[in-house]
C-alpha atoms as a PDB file:
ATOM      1  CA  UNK A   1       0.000   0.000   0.000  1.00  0.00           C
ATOM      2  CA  UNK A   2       1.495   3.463  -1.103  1.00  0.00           C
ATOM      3  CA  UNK A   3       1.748   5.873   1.609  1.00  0.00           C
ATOM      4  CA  UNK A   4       2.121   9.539   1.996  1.00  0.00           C
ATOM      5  CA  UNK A   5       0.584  10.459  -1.299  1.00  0.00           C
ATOM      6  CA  UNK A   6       0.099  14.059  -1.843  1.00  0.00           C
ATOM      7  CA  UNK A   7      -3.596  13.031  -3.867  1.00  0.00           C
ATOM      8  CA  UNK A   8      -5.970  10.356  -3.221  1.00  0.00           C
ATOM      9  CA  UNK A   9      -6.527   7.583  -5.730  1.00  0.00           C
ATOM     10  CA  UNK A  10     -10.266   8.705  -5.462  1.00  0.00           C
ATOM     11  CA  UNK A  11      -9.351  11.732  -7.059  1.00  0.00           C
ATOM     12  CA  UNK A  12      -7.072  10.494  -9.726  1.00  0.00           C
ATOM     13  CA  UNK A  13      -9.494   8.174 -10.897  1.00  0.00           C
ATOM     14  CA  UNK A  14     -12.197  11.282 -10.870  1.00  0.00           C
ATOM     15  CA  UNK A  15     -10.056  13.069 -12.958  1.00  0.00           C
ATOM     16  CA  UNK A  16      -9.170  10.315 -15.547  1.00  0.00           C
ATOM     17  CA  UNK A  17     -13.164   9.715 -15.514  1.00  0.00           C
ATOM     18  CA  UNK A  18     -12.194   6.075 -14.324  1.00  0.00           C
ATOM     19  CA  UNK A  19     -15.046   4.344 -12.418  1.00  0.00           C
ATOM     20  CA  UNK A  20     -13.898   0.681 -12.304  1.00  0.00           C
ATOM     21  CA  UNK A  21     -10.763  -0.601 -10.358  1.00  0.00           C
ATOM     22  CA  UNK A  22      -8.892  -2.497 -12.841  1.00  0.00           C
ATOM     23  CA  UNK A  23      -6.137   0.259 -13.300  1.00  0.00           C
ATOM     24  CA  UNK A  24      -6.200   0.999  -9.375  1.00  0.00           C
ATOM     25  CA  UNK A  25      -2.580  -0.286  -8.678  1.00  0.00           C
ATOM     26  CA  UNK A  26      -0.779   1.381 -11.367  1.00  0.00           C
ATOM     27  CA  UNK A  27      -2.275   4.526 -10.541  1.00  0.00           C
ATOM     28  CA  UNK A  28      -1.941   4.543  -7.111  1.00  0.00           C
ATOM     29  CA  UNK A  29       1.896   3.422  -8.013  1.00  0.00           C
ATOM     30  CA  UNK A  30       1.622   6.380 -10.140  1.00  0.00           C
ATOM     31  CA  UNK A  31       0.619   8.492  -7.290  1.00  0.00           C
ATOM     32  CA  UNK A  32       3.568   7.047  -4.811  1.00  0.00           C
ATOM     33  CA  UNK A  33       6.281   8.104  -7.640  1.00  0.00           C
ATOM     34  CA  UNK A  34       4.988  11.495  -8.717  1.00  0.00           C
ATOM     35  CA  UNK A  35       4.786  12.357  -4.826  1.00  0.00           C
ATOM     36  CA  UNK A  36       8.387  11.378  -4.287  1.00  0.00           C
ATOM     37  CA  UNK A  37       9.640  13.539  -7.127  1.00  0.00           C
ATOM     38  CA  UNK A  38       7.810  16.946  -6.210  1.00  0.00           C
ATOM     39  CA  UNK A  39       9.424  15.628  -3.294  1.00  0.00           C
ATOM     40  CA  UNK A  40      12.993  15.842  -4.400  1.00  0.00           C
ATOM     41  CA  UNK A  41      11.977  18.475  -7.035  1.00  0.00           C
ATOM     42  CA  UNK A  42      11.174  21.185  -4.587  1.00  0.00           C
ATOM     43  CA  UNK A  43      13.087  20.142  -1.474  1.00  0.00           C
ATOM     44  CA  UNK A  44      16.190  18.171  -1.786  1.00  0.00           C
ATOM     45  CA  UNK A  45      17.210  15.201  -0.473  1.00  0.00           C
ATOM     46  CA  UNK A  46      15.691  14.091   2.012  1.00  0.00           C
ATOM     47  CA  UNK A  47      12.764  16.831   2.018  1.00  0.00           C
ATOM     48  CA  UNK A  48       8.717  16.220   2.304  1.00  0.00           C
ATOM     49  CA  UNK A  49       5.819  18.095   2.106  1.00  0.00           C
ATOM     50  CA  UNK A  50       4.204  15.049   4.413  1.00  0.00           C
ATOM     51  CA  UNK A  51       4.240  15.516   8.297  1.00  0.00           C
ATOM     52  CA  UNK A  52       6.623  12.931  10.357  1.00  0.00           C
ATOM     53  CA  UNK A  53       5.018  11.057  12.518  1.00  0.00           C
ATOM     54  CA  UNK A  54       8.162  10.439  14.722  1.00  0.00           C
ATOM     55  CA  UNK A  55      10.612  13.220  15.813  1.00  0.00           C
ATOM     56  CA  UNK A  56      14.123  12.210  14.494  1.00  0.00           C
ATOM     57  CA  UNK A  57      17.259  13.909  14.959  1.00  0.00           C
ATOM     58  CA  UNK A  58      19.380  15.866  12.604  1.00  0.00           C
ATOM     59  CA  UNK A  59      22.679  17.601  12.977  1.00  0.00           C
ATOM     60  CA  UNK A  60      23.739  20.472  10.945  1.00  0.00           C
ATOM     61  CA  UNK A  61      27.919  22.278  10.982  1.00  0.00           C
ATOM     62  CA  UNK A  62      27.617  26.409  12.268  1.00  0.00           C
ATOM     63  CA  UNK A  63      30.165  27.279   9.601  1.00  0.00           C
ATOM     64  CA  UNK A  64      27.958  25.476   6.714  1.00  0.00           C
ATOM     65  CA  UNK A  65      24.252  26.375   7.850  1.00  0.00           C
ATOM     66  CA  UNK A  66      24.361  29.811  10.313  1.00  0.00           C
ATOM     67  CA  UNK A  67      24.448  33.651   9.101  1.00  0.00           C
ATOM     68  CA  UNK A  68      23.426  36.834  10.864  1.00  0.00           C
ATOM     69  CA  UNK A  69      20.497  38.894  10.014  1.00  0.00           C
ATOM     70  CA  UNK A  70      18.751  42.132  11.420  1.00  0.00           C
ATOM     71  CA  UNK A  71      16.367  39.582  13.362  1.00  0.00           C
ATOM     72  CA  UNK A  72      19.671  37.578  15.453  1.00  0.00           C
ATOM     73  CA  UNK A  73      21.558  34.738  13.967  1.00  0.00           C
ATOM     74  CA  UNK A  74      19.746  32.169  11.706  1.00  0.00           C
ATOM     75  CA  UNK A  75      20.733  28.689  11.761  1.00  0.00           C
ATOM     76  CA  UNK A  76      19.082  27.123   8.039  1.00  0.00           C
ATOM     77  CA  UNK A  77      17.541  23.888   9.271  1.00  0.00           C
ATOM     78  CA  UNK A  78      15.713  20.726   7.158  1.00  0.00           C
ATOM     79  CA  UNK A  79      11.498  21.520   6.986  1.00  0.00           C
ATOM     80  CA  UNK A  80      10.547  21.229  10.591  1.00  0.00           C
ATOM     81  CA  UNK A  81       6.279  20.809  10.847  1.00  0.00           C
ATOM     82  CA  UNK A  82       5.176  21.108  14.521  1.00  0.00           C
ATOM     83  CA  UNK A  83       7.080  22.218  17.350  1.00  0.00           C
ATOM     84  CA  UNK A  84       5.801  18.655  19.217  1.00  0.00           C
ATOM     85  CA  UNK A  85       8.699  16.608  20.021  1.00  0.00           C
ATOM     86  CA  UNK A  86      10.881  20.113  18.930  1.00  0.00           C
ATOM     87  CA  UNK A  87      14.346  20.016  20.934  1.00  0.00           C
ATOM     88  CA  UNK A  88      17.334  22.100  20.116  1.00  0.00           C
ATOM     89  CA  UNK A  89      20.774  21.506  21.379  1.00  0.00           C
ATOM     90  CA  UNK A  90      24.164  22.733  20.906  1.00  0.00           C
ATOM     91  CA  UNK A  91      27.685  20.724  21.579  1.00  0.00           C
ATOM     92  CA  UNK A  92      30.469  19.651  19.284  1.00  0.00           C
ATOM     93  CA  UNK A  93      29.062  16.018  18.158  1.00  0.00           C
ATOM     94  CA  UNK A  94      29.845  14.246  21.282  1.00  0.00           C
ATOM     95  CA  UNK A  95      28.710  16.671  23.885  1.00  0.00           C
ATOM     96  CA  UNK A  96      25.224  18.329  23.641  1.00  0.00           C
ATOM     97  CA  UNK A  97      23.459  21.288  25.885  1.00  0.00           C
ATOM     98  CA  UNK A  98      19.977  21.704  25.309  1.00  0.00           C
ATOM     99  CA  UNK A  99      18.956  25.921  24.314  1.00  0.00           C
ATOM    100  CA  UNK A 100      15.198  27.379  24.469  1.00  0.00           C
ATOM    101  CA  UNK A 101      16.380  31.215  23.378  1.00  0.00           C
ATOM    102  CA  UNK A 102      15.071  30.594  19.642  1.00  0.00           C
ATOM    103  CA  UNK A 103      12.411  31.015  17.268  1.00  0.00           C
ATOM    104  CA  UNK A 104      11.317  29.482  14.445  1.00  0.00           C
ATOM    105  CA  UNK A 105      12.090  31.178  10.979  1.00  0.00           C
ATOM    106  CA  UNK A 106      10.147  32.415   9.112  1.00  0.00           C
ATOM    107  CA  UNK A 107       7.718  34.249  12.064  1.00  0.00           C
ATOM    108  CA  UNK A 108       4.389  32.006  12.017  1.00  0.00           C
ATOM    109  CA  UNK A 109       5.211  29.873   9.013  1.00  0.00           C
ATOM    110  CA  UNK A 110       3.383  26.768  11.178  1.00  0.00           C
ATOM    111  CA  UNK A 111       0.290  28.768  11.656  1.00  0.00           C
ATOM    112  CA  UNK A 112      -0.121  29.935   8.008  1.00  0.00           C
ATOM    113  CA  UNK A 113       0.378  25.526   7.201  1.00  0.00           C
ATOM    114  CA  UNK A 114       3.884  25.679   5.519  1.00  0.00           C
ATOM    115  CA  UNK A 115       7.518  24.911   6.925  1.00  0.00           C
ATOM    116  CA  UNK A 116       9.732  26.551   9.277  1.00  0.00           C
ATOM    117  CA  UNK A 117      12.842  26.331   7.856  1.00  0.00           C
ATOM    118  CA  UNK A 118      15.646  28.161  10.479  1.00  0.00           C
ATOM    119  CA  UNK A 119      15.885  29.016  13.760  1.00  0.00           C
ATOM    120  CA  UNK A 120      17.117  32.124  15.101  1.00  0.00           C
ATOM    121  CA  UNK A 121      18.920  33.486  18.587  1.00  0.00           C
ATOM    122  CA  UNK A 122      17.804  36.562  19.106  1.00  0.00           C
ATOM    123  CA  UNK A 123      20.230  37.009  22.211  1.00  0.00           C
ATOM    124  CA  UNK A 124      22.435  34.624  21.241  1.00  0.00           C
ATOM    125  CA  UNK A 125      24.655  33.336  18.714  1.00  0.00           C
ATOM    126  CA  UNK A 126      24.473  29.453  17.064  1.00  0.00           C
ATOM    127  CA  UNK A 127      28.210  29.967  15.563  1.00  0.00           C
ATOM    128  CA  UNK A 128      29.988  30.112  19.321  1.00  0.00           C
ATOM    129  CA  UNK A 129      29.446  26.298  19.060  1.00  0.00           C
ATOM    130  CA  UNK A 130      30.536  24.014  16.171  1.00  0.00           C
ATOM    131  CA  UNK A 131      27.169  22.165  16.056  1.00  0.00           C
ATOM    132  CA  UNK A 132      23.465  22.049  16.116  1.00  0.00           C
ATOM    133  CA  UNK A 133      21.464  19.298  16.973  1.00  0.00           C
ATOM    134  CA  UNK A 134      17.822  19.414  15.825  1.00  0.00           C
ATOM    135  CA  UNK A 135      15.513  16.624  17.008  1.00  0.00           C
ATOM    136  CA  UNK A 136      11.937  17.073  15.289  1.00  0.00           C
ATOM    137  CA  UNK A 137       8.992  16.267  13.705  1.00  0.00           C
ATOM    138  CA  UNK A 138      10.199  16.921   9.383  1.00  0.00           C
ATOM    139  CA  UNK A 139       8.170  17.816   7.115  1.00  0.00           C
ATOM    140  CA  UNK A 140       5.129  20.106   6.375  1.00  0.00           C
ATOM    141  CA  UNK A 141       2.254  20.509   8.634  1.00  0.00           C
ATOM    142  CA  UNK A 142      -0.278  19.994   5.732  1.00  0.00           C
ATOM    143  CA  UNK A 143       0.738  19.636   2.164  1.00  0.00           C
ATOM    144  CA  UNK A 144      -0.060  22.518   0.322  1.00  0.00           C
ATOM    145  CA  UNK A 145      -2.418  22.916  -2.261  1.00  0.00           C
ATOM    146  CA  UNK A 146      -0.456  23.544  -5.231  1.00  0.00           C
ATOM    147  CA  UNK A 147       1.909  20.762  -4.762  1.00  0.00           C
ATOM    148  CA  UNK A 148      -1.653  18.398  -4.264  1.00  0.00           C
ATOM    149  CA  UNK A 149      -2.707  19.191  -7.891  1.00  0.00           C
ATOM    150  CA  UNK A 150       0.857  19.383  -9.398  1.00  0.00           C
ATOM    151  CA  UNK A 151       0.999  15.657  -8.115  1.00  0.00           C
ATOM    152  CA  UNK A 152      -2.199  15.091  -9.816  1.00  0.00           C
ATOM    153  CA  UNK A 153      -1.175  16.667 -13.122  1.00  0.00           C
ATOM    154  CA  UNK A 154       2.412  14.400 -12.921  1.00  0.00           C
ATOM    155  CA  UNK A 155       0.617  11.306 -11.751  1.00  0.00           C
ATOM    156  CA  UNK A 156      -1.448  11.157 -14.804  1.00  0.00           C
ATOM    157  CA  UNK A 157       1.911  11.940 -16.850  1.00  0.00           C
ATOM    158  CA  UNK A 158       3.194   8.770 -15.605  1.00  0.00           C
ATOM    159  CA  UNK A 159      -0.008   6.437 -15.801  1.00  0.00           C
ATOM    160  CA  UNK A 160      -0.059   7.762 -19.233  1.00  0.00           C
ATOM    161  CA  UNK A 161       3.564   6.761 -19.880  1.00  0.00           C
ATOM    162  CA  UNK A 162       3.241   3.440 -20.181  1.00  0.00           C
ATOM    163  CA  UNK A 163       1.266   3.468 -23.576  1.00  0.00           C
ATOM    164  CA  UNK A 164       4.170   5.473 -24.986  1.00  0.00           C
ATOM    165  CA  UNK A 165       7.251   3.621 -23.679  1.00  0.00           C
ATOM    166  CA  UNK A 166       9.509   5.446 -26.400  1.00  0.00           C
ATOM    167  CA  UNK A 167       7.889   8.604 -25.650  1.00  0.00           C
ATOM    168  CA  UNK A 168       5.673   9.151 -28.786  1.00  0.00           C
ATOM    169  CA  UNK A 169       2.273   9.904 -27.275  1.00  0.00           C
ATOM    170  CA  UNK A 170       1.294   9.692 -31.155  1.00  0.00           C
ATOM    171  CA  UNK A 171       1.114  11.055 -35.171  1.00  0.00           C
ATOM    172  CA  UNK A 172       0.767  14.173 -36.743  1.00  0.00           C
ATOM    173  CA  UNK A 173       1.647  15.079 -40.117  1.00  0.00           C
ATOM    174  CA  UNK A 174       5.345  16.350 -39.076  1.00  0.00           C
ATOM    175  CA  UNK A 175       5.620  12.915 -37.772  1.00  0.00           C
ATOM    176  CA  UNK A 176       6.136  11.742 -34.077  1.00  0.00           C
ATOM    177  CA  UNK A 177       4.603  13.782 -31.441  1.00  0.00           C
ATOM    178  CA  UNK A 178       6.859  13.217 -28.280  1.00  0.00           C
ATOM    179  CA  UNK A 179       6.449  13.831 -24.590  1.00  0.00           C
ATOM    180  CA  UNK A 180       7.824  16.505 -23.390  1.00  0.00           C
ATOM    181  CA  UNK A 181      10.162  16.680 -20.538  1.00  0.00           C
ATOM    182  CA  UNK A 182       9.013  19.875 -18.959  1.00  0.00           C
ATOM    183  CA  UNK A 183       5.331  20.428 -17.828  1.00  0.00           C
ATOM    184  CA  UNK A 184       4.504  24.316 -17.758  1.00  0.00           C
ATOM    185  CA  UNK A 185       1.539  23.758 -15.871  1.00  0.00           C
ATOM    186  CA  UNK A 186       3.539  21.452 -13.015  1.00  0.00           C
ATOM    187  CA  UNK A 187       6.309  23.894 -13.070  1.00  0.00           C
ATOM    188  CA  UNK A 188       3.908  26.789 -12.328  1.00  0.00           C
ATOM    189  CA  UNK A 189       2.289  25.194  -9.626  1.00  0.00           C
ATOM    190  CA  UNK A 190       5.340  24.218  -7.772  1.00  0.00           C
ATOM    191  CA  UNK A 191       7.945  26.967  -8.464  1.00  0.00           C
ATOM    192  CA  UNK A 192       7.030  28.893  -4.733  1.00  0.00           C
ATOM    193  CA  UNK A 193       7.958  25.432  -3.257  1.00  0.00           C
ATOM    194  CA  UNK A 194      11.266  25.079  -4.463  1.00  0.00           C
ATOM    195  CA  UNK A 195      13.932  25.693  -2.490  1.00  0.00           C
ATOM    196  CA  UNK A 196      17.026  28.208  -3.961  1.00  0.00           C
ATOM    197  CA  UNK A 197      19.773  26.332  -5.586  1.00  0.00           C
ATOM    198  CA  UNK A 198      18.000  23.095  -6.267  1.00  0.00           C
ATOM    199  CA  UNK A 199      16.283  22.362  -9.813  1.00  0.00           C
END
């Protein structure tokens, strides 16, 4: 059974005007890989736009990940989802010391349903130690809306796919019409999401 998919098969099916379940597998296999590539496609490695449901810890080098700002000194951290289970620590990979003088970054991402994605010291300073230790709950707290139909859209690329295994989707009279390899409509609906330098 596929899991974290960012559409339901119900609504796959509704939009390919399927109403029998002969096809269900494929597209909900469909689904599962079109969801893991918006996946990597707007957040890296390792990125989601589903919610953990187990806090996990990650570690992340001062020199690589914090800068200063007007706001106190940011510290650029995975997609963190809820503040549940949140625990920030400092220490030098062997040795950790547990800090509350942060906020997330940016300033109410959680409550408007999308990712904080730093944390900054107003008071303090993340750089006077040579590591940050982030144990929390990844992801997004909801996935948005945009990256719900642009998993749609790719799904039903895919399903598609596998009548045109060479890539010719069919005929015209200036011969093969191929599938393209960028979607303007999928790209539109998921350029806010991706993160800067990846794509």
């Amino acid at each position: 059974m596929a899991t974290n998919l960012y559409a339901t098969l119900e609504e796959l099916k509704r939009a390919r005007q399927i109403t029998d379940n002969a096809d269900d597998t494929d597209l909900e296999n469909a689904l599962e890989r079109a969801s893991r590539a918006l996946d990597t496609r707007c957040r890296g490695e390792g990125g989601h736009f589903y919610a953990d449901t187990a806090a996990s810890a990650r570690s992340y080098y001062t020199d690589d990940s914090a800068y200063y700002t007007r706001k106190g000194e940011v510290i650029a951290v995975d997609d963190i989802s809820s503040t549940t289970d949140l625990v920030v620590e400092v220490g030098d990979g062997t040795t950790w010391v547990a800090v509350t003088d942060y906020d997330l970054d940016p300033a109410n991402a959680l409550a408007k349903g999308r990712a904080a994605q730093g944390l900054i010291r107003p008071l303090g300073c993340w750089s006077s130690s040579p590591r940050v230790r982030v144990t929390a709950l990844w992801g997004w707290p909801s996935v948005p809306y945009n990256i719900a139909q642009a998993a749609l859209l790719l799904a039903n690329r895919r399903f598609m796919r596998r009548r045109s295994p060479e890539g010719v989707t069919g005929w015209a009279a200036e011969g093969a019409v191929r599938v393209s390899r960028f979607d303007p409509d999928i790209e539109d609906l998921v350029g806010d999401y991706v993160l800067p330098g990846i794509g």
